[in-house]
PDB file of N, CA and C in Angstrom:
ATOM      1  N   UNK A   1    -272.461  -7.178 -70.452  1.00  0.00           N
ATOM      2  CA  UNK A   1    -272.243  -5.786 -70.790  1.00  0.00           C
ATOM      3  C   UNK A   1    -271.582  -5.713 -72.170  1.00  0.00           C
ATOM      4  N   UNK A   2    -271.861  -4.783 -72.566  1.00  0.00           N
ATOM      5  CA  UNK A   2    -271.389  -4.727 -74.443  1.00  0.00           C
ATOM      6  C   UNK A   2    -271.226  -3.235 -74.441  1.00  0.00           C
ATOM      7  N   UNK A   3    -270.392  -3.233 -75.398  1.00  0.00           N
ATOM      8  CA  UNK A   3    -269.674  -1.435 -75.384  1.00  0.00           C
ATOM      9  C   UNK A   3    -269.407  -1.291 -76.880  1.00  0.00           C
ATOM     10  N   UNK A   4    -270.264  -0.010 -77.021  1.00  0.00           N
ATOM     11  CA  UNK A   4    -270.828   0.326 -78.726  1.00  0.00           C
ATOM     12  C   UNK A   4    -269.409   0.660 -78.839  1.00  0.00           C
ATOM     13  N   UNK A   5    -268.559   0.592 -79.970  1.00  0.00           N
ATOM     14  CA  UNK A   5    -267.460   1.206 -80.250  1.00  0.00           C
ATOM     15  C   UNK A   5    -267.801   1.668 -81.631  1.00  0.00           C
ATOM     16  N   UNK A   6    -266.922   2.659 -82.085  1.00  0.00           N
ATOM     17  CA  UNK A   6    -266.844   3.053 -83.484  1.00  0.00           C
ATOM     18  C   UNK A   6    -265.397   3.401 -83.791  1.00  0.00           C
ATOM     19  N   UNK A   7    -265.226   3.241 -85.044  1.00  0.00           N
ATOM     20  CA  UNK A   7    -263.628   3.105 -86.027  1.00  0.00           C
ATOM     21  C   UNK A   7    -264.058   4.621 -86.436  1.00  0.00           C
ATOM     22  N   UNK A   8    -262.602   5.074 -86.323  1.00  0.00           N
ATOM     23  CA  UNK A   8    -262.298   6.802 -87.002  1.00  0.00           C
ATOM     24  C   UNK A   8    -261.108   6.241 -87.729  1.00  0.00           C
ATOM     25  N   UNK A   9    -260.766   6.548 -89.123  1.00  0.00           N
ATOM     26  CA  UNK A   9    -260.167   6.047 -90.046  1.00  0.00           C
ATOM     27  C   UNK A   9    -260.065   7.889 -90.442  1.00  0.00           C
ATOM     28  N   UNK A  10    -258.422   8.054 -90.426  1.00  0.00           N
ATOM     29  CA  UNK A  10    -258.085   9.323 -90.779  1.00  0.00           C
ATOM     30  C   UNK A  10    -257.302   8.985 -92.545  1.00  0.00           C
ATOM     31  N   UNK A  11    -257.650  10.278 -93.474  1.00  0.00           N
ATOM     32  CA  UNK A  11    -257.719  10.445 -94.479  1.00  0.00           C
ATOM     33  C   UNK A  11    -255.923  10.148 -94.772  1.00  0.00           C
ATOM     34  N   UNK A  12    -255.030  10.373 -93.578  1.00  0.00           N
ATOM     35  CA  UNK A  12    -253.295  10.433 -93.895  1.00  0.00           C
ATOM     36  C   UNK A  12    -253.079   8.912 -93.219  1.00  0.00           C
ATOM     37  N   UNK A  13    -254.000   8.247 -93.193  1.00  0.00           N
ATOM     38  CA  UNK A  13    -254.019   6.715 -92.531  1.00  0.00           C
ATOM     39  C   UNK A  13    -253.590   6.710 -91.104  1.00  0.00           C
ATOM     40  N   UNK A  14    -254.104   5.316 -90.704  1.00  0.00           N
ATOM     41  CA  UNK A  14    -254.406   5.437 -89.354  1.00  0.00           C
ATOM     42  C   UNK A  14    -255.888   5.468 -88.891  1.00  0.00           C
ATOM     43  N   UNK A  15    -255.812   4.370 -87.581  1.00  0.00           N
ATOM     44  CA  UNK A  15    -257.819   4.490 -87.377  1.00  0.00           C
ATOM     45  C   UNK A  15    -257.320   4.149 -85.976  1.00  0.00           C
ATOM     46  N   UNK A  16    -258.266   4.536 -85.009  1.00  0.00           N
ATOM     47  CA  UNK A  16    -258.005   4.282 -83.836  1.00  0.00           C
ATOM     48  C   UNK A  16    -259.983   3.785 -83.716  1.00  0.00           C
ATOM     49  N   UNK A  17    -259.803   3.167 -82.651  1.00  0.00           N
ATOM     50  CA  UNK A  17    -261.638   2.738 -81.724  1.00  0.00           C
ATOM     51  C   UNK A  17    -261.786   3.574 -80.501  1.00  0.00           C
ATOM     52  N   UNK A  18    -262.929   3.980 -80.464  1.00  0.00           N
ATOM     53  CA  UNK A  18    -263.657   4.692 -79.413  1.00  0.00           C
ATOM     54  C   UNK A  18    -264.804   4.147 -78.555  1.00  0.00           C
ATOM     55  N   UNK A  19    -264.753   4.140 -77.583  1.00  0.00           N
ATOM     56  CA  UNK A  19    -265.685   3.775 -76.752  1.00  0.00           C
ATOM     57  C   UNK A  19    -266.985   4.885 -76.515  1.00  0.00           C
ATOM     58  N   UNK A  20    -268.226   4.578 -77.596  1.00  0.00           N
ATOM     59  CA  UNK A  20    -269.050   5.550 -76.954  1.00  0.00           C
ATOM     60  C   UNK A  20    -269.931   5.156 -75.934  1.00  0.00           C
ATOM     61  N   UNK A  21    -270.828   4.613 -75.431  1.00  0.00           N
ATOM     62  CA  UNK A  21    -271.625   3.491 -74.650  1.00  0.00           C
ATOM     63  C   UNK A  21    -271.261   2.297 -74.382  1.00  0.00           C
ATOM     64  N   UNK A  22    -271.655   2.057 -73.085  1.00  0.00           N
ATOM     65  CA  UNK A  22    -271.643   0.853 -72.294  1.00  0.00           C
ATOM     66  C   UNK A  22    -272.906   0.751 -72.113  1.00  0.00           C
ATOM     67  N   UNK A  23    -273.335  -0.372 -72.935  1.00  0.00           N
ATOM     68  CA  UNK A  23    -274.591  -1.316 -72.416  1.00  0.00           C
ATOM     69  C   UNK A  23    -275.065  -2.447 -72.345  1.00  0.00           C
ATOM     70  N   UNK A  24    -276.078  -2.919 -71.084  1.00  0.00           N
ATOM     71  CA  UNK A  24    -276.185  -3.673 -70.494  1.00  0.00           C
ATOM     72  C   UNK A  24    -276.327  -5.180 -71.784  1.00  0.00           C
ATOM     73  N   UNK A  25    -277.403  -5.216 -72.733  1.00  0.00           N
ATOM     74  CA  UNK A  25    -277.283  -6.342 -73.437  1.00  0.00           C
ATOM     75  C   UNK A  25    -277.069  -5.548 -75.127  1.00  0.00           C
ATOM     76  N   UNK A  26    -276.957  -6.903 -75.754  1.00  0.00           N
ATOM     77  CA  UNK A  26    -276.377  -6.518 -77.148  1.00  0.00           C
ATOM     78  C   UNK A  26    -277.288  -5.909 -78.243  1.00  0.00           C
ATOM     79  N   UNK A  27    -278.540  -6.817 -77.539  1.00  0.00           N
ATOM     80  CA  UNK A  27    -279.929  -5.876 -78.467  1.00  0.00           C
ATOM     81  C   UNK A  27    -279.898  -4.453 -78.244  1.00  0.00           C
ATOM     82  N   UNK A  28    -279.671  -4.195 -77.020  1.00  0.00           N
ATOM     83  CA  UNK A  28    -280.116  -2.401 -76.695  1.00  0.00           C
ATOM     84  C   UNK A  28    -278.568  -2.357 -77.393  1.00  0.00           C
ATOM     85  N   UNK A  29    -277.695  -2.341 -77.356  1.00  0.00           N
ATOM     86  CA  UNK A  29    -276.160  -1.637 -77.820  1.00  0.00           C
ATOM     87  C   UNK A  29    -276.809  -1.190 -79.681  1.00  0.00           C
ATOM     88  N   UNK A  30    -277.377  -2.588 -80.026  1.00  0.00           N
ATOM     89  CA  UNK A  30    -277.609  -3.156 -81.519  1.00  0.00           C
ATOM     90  C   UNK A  30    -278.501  -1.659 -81.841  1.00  0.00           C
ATOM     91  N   UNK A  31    -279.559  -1.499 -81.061  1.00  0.00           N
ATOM     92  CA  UNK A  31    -280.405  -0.689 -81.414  1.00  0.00           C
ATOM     93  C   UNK A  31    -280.079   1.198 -81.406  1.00  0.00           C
ATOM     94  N   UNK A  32    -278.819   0.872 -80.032  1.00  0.00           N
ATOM     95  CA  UNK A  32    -278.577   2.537 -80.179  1.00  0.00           C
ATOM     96  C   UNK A  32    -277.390   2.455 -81.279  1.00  0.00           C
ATOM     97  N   UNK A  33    -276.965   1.480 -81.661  1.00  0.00           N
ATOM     98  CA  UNK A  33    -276.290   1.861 -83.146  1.00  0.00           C
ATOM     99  C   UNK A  33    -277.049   2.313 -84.136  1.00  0.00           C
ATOM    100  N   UNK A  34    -278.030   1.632 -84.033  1.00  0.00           N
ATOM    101  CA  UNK A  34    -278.539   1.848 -85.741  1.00  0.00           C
ATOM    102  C   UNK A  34    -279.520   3.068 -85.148  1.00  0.00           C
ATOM    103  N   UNK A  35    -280.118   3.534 -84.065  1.00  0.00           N
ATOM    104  CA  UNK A  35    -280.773   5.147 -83.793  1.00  0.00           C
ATOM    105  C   UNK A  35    -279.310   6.011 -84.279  1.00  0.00           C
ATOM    106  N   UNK A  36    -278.378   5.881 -83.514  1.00  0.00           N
ATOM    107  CA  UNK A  36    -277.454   7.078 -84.257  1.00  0.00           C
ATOM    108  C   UNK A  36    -276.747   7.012 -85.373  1.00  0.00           C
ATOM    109  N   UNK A  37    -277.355   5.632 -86.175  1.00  0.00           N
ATOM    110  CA  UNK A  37    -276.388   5.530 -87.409  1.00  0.00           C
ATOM    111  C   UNK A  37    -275.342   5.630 -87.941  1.00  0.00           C
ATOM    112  N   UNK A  38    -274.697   4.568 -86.482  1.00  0.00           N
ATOM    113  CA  UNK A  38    -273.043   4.078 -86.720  1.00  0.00           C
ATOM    114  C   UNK A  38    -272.689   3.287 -88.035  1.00  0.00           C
ATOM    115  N   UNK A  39    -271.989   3.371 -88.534  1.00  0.00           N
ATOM    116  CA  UNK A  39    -272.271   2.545 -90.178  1.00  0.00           C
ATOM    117  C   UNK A  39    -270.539   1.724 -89.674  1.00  0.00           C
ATOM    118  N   UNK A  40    -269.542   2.583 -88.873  1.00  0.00           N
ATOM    119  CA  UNK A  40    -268.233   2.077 -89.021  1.00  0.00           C
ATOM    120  C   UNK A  40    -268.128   1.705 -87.322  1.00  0.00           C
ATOM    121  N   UNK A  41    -268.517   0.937 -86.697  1.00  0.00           N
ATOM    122  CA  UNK A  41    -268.103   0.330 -85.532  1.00  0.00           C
ATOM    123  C   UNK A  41    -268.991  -0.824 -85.187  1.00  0.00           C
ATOM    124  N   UNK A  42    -269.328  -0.690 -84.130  1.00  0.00           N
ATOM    125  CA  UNK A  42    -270.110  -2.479 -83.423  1.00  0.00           C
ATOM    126  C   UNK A  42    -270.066  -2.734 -82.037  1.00  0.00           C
ATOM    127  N   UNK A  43    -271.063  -3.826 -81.868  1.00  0.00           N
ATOM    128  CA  UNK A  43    -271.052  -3.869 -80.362  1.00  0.00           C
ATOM    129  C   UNK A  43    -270.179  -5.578 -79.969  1.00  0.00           C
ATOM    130  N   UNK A  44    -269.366  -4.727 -78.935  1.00  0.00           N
ATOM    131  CA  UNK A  44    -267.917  -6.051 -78.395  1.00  0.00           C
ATOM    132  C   UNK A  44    -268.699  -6.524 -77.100  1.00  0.00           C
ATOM    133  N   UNK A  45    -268.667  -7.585 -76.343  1.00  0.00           N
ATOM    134  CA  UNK A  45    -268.570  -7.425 -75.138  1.00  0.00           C
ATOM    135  C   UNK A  45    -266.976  -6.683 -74.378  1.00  0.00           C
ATOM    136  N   UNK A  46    -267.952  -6.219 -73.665  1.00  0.00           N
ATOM    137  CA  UNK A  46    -266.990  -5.331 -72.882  1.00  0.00           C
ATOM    138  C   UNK A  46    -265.774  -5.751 -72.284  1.00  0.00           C
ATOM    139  N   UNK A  47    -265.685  -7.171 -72.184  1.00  0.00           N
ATOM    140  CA  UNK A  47    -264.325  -7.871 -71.245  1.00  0.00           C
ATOM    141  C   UNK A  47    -263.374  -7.732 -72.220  1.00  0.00           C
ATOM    142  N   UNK A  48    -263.996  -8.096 -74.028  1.00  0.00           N
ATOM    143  CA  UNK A  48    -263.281  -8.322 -75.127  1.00  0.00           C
ATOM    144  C   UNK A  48    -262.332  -6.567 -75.486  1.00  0.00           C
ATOM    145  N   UNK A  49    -263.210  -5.942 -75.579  1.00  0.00           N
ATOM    146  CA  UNK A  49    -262.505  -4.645 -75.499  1.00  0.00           C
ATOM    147  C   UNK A  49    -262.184  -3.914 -74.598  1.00  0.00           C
ATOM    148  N   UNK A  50    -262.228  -4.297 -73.752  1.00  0.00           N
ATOM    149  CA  UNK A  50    -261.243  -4.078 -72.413  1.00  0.00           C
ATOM    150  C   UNK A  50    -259.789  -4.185 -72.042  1.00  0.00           C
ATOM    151  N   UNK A  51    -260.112  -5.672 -72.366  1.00  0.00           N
ATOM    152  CA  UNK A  51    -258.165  -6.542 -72.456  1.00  0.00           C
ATOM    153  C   UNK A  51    -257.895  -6.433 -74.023  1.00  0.00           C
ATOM    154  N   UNK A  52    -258.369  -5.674 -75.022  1.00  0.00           N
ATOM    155  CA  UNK A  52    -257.870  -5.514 -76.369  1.00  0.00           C
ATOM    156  C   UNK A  52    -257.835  -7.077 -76.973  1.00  0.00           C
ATOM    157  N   UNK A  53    -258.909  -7.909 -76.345  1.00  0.00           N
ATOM    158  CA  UNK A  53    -258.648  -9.024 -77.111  1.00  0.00           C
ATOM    159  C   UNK A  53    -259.564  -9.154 -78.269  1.00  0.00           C
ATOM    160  N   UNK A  54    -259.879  -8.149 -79.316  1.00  0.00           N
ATOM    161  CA  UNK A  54    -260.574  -8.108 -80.761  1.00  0.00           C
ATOM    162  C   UNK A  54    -259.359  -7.351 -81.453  1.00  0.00           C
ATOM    163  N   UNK A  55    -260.260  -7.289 -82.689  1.00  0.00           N
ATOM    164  CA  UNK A  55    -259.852  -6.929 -83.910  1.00  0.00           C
ATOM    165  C   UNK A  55    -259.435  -5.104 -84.163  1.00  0.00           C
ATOM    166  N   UNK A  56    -258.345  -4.252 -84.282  1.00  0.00           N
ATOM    167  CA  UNK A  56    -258.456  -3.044 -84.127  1.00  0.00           C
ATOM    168  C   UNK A  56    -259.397  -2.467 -85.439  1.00  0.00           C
ATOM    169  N   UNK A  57    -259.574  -1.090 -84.963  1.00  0.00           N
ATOM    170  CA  UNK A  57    -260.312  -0.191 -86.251  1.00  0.00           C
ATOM    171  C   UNK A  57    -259.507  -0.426 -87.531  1.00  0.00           C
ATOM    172  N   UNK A  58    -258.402  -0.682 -87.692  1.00  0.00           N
ATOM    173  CA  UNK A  58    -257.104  -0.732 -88.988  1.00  0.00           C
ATOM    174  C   UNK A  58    -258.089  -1.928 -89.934  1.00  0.00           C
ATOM    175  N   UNK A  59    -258.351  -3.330 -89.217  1.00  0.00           N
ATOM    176  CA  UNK A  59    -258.940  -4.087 -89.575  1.00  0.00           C
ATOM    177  C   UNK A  59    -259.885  -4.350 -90.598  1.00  0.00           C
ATOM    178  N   UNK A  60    -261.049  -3.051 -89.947  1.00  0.00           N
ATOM    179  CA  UNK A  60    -262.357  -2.850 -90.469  1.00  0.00           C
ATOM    180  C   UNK A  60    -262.437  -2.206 -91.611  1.00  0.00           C
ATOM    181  N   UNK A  61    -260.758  -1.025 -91.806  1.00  0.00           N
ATOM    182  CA  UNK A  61    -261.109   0.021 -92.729  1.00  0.00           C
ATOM    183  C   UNK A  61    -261.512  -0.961 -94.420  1.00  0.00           C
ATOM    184  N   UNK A  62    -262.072   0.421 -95.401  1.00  0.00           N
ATOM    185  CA  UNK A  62    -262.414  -0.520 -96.129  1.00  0.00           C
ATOM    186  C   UNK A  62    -262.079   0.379 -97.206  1.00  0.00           C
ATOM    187  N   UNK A  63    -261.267   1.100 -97.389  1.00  0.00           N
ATOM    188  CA  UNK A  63    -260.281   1.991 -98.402  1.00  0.00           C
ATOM    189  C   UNK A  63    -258.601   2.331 -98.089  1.00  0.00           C
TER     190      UNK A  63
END
């Protein structure tokens, strides 16, 4: 299981991750990213962002 997340990076700083979808393999997660044209998140397995054992949105920002 893999869970699309996306980074919200606020303009007064600060980014938190969101969980939009849970899906079954990483190709389908891969593919409904790039149909809704997530540019700032990715697909985790789900155990990994579950127990917070990745990288937060702060990480990713890129300004």
């Amino acid at each position: 299981m893999f869970a699309l997340v996306i980074f919200v990076c606020y303009l007064q700083g600060g980014c938190n991750d969101y969980i939009v979808e849970i899906l079954p393999t990483e190709e389908q997660c891969l593919a409904v990213m790039e149909e809704q044209r997530i540019r700032r998140g990715g697909c985790y397995p789900l155990d990994e962002v579950h127990d917070n054992f990745w990288l937060p949105a702060q990480e990713f920002a890129d300004f």
